[in-house]
Protein backbone atom coordinates (compact mmCIF):
# COMPACT_ATOMS: atom_id res chain seq x y z
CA UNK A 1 -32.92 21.89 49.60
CA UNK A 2 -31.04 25.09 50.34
CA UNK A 3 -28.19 25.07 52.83
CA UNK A 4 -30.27 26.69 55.85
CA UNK A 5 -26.65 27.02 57.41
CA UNK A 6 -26.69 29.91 54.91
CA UNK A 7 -26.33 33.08 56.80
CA UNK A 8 -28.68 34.26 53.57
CA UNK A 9 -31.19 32.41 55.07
CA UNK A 10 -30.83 33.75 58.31
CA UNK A 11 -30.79 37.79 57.52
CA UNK A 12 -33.99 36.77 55.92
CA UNK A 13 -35.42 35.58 59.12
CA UNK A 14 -34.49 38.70 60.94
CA UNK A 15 -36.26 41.10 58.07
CA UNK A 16 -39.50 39.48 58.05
CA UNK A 17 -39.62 39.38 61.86
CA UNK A 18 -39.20 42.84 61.97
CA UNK A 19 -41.44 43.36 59.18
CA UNK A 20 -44.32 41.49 60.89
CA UNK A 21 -43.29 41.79 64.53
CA UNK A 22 -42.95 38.46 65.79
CA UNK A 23 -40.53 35.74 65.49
CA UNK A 24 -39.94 34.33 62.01
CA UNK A 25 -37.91 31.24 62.29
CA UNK A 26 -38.09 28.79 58.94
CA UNK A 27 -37.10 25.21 59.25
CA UNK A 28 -37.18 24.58 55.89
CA UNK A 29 -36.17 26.36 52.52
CA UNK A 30 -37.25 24.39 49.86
CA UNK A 31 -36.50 25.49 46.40
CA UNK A 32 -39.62 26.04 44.09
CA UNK A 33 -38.35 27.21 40.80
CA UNK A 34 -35.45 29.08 39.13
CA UNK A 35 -35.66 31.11 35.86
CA UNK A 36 -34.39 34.35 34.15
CA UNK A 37 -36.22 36.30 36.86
CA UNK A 38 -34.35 34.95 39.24
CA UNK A 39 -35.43 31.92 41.95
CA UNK A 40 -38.11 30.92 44.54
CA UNK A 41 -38.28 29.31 47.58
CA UNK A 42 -40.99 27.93 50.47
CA UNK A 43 -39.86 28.81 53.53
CA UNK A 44 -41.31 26.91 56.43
CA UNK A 45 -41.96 27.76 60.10
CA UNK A 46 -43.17 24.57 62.31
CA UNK A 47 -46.64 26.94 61.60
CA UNK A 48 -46.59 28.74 58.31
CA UNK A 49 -45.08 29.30 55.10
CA UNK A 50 -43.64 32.45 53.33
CA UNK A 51 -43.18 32.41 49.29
CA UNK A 52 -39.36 34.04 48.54
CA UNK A 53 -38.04 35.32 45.55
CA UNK A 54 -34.81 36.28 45.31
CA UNK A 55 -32.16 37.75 42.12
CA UNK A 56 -28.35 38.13 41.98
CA UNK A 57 -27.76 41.80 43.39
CA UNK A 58 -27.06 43.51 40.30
CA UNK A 59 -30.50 42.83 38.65
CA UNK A 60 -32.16 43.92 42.29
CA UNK A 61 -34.10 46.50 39.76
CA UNK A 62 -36.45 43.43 38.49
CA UNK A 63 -37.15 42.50 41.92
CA UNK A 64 -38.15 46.25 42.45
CA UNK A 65 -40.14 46.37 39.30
CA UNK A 66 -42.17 43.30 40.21
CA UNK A 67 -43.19 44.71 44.00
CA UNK A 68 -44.31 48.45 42.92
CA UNK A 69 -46.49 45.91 40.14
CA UNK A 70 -47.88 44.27 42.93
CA UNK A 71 -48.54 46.58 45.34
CA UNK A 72 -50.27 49.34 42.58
CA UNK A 73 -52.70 46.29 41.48
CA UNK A 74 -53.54 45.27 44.84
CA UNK A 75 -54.28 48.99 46.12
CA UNK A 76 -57.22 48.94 43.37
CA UNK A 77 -58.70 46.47 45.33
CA UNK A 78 -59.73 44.55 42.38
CA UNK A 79 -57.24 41.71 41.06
CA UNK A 80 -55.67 39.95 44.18
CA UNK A 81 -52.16 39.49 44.38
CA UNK A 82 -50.60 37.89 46.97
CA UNK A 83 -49.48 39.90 50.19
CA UNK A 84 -46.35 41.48 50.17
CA UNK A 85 -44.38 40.48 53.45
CA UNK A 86 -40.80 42.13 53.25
CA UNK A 87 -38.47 42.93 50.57
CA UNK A 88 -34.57 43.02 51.25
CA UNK A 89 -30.81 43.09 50.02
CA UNK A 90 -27.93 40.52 51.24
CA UNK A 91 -24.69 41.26 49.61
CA UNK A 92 -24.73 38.64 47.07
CA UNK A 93 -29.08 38.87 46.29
CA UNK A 94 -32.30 41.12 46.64
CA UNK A 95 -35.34 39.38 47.53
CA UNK A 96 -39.23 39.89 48.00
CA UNK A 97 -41.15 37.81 50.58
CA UNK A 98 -44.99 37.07 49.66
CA UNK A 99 -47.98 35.46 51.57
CA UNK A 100 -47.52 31.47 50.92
CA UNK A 101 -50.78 30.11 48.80
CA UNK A 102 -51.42 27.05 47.47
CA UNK A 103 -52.37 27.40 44.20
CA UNK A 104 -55.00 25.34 42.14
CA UNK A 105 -55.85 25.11 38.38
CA UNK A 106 -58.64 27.80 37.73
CA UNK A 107 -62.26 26.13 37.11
CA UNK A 108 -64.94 27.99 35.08
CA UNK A 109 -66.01 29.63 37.99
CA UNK A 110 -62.45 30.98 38.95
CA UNK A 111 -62.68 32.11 35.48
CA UNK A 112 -65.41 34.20 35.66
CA UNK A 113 -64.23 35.61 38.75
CA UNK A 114 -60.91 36.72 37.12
CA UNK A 115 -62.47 38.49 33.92
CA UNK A 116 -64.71 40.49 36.09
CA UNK A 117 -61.49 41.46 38.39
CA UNK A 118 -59.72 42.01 35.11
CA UNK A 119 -62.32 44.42 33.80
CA UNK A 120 -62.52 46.10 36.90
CA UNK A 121 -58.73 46.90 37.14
CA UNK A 122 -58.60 48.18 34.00
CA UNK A 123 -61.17 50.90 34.55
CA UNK A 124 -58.34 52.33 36.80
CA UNK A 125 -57.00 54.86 34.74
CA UNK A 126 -54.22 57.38 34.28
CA UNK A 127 -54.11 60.52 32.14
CA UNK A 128 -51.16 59.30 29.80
CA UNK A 129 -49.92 56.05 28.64
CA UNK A 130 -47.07 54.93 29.81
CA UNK A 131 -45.14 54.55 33.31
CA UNK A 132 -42.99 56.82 35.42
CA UNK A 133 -39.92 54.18 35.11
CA UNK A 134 -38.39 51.74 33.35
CA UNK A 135 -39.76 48.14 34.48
CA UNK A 136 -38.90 44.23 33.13
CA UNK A 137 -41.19 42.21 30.87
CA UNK A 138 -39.55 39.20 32.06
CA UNK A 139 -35.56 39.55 31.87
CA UNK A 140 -35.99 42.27 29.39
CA UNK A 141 -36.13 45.75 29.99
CA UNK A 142 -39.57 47.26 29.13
CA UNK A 143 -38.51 51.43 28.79
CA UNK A 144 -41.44 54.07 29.39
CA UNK A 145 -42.66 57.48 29.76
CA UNK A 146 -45.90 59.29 29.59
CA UNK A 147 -47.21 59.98 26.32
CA UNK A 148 -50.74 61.24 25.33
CA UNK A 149 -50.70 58.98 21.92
CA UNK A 150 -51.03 55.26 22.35
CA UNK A 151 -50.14 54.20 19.10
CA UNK A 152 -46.93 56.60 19.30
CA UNK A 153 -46.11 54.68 22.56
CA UNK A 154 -46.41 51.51 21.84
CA UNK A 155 -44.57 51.74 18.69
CA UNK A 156 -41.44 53.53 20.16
CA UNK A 157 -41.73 52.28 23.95
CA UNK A 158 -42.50 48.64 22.57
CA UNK A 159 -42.76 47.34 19.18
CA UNK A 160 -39.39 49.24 18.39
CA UNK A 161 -36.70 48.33 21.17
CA UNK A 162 -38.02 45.03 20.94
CA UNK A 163 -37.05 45.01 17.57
CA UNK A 164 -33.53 46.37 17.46
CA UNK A 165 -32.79 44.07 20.11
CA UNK A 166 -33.78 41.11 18.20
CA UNK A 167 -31.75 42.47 15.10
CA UNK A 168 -28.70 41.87 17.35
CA UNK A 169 -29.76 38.77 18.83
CA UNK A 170 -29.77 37.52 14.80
CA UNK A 171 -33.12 37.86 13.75
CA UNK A 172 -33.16 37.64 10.05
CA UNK A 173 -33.24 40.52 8.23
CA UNK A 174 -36.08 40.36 6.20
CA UNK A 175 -38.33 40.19 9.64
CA UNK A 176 -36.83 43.10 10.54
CA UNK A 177 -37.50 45.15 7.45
CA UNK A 178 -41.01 43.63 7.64
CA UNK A 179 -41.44 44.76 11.09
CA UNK A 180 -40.25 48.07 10.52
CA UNK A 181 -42.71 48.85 7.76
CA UNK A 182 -45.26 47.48 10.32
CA UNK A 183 -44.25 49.98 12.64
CA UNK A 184 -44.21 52.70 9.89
CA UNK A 185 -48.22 51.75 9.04
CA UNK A 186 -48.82 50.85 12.88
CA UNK A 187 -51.60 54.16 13.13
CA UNK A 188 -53.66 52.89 10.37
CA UNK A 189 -54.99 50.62 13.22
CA UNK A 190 -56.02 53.14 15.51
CA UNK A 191 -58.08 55.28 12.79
CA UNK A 192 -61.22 54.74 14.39
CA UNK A 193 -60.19 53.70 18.12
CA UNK A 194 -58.36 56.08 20.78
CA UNK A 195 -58.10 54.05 24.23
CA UNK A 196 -57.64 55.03 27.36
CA UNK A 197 -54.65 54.64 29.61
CA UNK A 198 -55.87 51.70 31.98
CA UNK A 199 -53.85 50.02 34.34
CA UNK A 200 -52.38 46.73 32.78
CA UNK A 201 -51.31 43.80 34.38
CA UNK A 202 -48.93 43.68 31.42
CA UNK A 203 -47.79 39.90 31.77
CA UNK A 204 -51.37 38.36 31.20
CA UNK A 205 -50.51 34.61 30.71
CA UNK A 206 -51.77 31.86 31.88
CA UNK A 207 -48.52 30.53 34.14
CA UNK A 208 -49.55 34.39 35.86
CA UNK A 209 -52.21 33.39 37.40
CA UNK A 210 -54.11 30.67 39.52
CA UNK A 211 -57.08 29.94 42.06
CA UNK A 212 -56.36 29.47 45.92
CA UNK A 213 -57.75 26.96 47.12
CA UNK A 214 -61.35 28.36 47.34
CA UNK A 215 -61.15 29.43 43.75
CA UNK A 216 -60.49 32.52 43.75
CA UNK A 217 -58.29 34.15 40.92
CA UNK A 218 -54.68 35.72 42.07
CA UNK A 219 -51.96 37.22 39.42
CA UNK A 220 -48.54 37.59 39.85
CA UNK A 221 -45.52 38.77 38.19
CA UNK A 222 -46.96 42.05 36.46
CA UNK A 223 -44.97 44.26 34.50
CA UNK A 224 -47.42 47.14 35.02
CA UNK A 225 -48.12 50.26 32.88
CA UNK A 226 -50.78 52.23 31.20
CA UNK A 227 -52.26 51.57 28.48
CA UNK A 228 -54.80 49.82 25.94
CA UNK A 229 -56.78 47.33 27.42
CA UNK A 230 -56.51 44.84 24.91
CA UNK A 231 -52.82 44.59 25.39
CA UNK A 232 -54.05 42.48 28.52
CA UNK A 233 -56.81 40.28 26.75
CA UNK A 234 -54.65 39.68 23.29
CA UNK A 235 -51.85 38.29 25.47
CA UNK A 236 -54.54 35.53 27.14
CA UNK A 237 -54.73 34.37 23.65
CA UNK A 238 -51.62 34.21 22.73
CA UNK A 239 -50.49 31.21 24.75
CA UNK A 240 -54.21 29.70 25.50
CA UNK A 241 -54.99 28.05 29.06
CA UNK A 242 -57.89 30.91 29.51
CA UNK A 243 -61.51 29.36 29.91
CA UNK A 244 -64.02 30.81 27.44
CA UNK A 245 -66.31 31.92 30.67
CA UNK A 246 -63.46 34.68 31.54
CA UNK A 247 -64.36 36.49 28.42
CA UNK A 248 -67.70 36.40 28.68
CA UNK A 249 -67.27 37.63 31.97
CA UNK A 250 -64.50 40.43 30.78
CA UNK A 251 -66.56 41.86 27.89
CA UNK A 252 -70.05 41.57 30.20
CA UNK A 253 -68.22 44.54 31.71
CA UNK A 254 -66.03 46.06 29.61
CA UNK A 255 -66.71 45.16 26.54
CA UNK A 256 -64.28 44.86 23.62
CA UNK A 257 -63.83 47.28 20.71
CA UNK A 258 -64.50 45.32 17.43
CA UNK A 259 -61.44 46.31 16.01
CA UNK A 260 -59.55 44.47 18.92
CA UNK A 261 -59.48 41.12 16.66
CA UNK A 262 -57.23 43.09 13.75
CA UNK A 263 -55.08 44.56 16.47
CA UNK A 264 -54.31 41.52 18.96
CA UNK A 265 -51.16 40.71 16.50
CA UNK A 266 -49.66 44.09 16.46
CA UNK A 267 -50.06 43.84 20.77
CA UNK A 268 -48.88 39.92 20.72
CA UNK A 269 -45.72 40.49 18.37
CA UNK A 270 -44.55 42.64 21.23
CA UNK A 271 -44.44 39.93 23.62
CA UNK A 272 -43.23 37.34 20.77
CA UNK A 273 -40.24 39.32 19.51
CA UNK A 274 -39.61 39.30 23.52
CA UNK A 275 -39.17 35.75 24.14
CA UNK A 276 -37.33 35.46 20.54
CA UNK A 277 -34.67 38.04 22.75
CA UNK A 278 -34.77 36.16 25.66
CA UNK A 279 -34.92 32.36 24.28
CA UNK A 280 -33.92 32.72 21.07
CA UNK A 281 -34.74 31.51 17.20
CA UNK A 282 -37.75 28.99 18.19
CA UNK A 283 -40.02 32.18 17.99
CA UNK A 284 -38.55 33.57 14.74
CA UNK A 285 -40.54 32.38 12.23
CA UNK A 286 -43.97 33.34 15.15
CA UNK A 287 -43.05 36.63 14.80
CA UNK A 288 -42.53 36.64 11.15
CA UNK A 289 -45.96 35.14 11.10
CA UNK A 290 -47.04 37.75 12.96
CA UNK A 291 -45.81 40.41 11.53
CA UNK A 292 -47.31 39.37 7.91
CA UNK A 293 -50.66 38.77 9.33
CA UNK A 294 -50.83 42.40 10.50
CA UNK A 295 -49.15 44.34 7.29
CA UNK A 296 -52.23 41.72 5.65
CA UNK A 297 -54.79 42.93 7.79
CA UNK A 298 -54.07 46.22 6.62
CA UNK A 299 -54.13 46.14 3.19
């Protein structure tokens, strides 16, 4: 349990009462989970709870990242997220208070519900690709601008600082050259397909999102931008835990291009090479994998 003689604790208190103007006064502060995002917390009133996150100070920037995410999905009014309370800075931590739900394994009806959320957020769109600032995909930094050519963005805002960073993090060589004569044939995939920029959770995995406890879908942690579509739906594959009704219900929408099954390794090496940087050689030989079955696919 955290020390609530912490004086952390209690600057927290006095932000989120002024932020919802009443009298915020935990009891408890009981540690949920900690990770290379930094670590969360339940804080109890004798009435309520209140989700925390909170990062060392000098990565406040992914904390930052993270709320704009939220609060640009939730003003679609599409995909819940949960409520933003009160964000703040302590000397030694920045932090981001959220509505408190208990959250349930999705059913097939939850399911459902999220694909047709999904498909509705990503008909909000944006004239370019891209984002207006750097943002995190987990503890990595995920760079961005606005560019009218998707394929030209994802290869240099992606594919390619993911890869020099795992060429210093000791990724073998030959993966690299591999990947960079990926990148060099990376258009070939787009000869017939030009997306449009729609808004993208970005972080699609399962562990992203849940039910409350009337089933209802909510995602979390985004690392928004815009982009193609099937970034989103490629990454619900990549990891499993999605029910088979949520695509049913995604593509009774917004229904996928039939190219998307050839592409979904070019969009899933991205997040790959990312947890090789972040967690190191377990995921090598995945992206290797990866890489060969797209340079395959176009040949």
């Amino acid at each position: 349990m955290a020390d609530p003689n912490d004086t952390f604790w209690e600057e927290v208190c006095i932000e989120i009462s002024k932020a919802t103007k009443y009298s915020f006064k935990a009891v408890k502060y009981l540690p949920i989970s900690s990770g290379v995002t930094g670590e969360t917390f339940q804080l109890r009133t004798t009435s309520e709870s209140v989700f925390l996150k909170r990062i060392e100070i000098d990565r406040s920037n992914i904390l930052d990242a993270e709320t704009e995410g939220l609060r640009t999905i939730s003003a679609t009014n599409t995909l819940r997220t949960p409520s933003i309370i009160a964000t703040g800075e302590s000397t030694n931590f920045a932090w981001l208070a959220l509505e408190f739900i208990f959250l349930t394994n999705p059913n097939s009806d939850s399911s459902i519900k999220m694909g047709e959320n999904l498909a509705s957020m990503h008909q909000f769109q944006n004239n370019f690709h891209g984002w207006h600032a750097t943002n995190w995909i987990g503890a990595t930094r995920q760079y961005n601008s606005y560019e009218a050519d998707w394929p030209n963005f994802f290869k240099e805002f992606r594919l390619l600082p993911q890869l020099k960073l795992a060429l210093t993090n000791n990724l073998d060589s030959s993966i690299f050259d591999n990947g960079k004569l990926l990148l060099g044939e990376l258009s070939k995939f787009f000869a017939n397909y030009c997306p449009s920029p729609s808004l993208l959770h970005g972080d699609l995995w399962a562990g992203n999102w849940a039910a409350d406890p009337d089933g209802s879908p909510i995602a979390f942690d985004p690392a928004c931008y815009y982009g193609d579509r099937e970034t989103d739906i490629a990454m619900t594959e990549l990891f499993g835990g999605f029910h088979q009704n949520f695509y049913t219900a995604y593509n009774s929408i917004n229904p996928l291009d039939k190219g998307y099954i050839e592409r979904k390794s070019v969009y899933n090496l991205y997040h790959i090479l990312n947890h090789f940087n972040i967690f190191g050689a377990s995921y090598q030989q995945q992206a290797s994998d990866l890489i060969m079955k797209s340079l395959t696919a176009l040949r």
